[in-house]
C-alpha atoms as a PDB file:
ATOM      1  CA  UNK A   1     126.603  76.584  81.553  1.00  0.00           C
ATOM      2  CA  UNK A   2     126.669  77.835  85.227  1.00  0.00           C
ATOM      3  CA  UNK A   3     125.751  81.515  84.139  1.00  0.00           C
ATOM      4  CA  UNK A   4     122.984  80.394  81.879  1.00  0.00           C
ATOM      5  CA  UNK A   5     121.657  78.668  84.730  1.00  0.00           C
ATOM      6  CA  UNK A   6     122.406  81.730  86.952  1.00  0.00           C
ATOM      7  CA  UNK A   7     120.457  83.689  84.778  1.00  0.00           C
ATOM      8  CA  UNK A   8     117.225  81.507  84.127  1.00  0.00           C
ATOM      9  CA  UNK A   9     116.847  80.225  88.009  1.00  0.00           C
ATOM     10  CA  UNK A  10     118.061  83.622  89.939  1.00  0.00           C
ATOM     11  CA  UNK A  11     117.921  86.605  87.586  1.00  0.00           C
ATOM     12  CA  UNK A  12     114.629  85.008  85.740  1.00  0.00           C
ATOM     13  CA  UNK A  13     113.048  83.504  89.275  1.00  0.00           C
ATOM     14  CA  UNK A  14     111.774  80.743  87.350  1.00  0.00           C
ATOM     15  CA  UNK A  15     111.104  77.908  89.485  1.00  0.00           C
ATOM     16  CA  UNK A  16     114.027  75.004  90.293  1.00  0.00           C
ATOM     17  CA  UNK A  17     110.964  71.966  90.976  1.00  0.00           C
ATOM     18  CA  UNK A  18     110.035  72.235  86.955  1.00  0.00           C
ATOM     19  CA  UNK A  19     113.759  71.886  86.254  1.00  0.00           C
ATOM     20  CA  UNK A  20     113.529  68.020  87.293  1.00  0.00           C
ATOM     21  CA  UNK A  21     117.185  67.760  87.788  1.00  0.00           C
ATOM     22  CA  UNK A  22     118.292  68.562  84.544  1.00  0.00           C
ATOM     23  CA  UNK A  23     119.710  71.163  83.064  1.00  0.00           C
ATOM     24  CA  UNK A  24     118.100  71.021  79.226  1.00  0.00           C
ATOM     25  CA  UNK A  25     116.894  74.632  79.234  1.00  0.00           C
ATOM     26  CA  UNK A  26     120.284  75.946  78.052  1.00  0.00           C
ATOM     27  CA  UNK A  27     120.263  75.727  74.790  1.00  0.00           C
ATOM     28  CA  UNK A  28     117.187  77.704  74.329  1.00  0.00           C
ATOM     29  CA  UNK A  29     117.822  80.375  76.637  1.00  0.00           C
ATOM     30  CA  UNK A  30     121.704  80.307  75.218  1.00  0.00           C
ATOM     31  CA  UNK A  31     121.102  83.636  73.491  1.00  0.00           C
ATOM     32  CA  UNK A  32     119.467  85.669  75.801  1.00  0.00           C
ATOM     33  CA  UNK A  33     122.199  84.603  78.491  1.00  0.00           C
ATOM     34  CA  UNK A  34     124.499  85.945  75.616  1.00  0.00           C
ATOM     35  CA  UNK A  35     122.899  89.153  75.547  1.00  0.00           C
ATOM     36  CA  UNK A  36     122.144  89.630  79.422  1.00  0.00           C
ATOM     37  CA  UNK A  37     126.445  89.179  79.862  1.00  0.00           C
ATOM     38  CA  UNK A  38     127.250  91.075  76.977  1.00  0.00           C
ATOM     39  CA  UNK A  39     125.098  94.169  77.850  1.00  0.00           C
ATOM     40  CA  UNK A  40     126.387  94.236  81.678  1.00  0.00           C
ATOM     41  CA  UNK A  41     129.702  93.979  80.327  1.00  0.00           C
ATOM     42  CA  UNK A  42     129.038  97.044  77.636  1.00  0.00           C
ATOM     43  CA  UNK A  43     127.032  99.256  80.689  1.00  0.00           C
ATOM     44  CA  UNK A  44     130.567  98.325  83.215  1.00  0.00           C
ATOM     45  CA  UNK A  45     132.860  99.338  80.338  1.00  0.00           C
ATOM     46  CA  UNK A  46     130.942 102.836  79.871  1.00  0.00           C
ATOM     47  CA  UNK A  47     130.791 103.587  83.513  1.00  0.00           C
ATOM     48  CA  UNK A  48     134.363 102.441  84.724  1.00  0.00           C
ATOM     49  CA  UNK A  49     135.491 105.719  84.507  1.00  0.00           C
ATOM     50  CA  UNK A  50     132.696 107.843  86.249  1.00  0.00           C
ATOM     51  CA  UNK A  51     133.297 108.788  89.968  1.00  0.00           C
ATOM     52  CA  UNK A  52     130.277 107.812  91.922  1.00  0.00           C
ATOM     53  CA  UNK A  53     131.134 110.886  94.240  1.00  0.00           C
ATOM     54  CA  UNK A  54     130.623 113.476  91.261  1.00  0.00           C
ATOM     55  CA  UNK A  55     127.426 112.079  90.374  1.00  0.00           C
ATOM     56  CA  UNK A  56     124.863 114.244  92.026  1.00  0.00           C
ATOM     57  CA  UNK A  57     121.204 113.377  90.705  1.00  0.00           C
ATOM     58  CA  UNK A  58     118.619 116.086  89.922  1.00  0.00           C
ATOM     59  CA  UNK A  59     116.305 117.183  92.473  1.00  0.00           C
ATOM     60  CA  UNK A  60     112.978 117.732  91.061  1.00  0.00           C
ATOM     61  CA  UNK A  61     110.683 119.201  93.837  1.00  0.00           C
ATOM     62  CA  UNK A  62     106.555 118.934  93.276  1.00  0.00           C
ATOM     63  CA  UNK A  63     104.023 120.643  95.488  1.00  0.00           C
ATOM     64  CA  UNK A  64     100.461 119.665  95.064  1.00  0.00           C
ATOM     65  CA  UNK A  65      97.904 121.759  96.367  1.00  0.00           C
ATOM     66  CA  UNK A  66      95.363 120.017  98.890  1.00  0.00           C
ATOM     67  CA  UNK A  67      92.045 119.405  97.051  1.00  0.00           C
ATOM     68  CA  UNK A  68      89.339 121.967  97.924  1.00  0.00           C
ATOM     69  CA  UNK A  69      86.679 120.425 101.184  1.00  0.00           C
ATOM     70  CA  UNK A  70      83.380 120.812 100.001  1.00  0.00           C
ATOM     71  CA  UNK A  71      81.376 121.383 102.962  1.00  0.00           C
ATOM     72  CA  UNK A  72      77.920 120.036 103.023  1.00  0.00           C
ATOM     73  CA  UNK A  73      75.091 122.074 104.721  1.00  0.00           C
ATOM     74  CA  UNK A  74      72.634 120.188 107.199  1.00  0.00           C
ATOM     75  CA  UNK A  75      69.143 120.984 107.609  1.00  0.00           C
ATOM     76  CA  UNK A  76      68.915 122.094 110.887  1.00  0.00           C
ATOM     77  CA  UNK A  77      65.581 120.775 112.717  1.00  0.00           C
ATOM     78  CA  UNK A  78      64.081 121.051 116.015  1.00  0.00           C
ATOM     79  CA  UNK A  79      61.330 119.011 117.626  1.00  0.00           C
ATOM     80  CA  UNK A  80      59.999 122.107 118.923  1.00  0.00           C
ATOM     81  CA  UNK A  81      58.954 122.460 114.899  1.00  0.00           C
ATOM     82  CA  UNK A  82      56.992 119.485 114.753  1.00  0.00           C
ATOM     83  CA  UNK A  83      55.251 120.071 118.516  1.00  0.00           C
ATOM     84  CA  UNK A  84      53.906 123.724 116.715  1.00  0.00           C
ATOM     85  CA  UNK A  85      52.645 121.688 113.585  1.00  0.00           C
ATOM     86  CA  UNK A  86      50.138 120.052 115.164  1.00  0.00           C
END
């Protein structure tokens, strides 16, 4: 009963308060709890024999290129334009 409560309240985060002191959810999530111990025990059983220190993970390395800047031209103006206009 403690690891089925374990399970919903810690591993599940589901809230103590709607609990309201009781502990009726265990039946109904008697199952999964089944599961959840079985399948930690199965993945412990297949790695009890691996050396951490020989496990060396994969480096993938990924270079993205910087986008290309597109460069906006300005008009350039002069108030000496507008003195000739008129």
């Amino acid at each position: 009963m403690l690891k089925c409560l374990i399970y919903f309240f810690e591993t599940q985060k589901h809230s103590i308060d709607q609990a309201n002191g009781g502990i009726g959810i265990i039946p109904y999530i008697w199952e999964q709890v089944q599961q959840y111990y079985f399948s930690l025990w199965l993945i412990q059983q297949k790695n009890e024999n691996k050396n951490i220190q020989e496990f060396k993970p994969r480096e993938i390395i990924i270079s993205i290129p910087p986008p290309p800047r597109k460069i906006k031209k300005r008009k350039l103006f002069s108030f000496l334009d507008k003195e000739n206009e008129e």
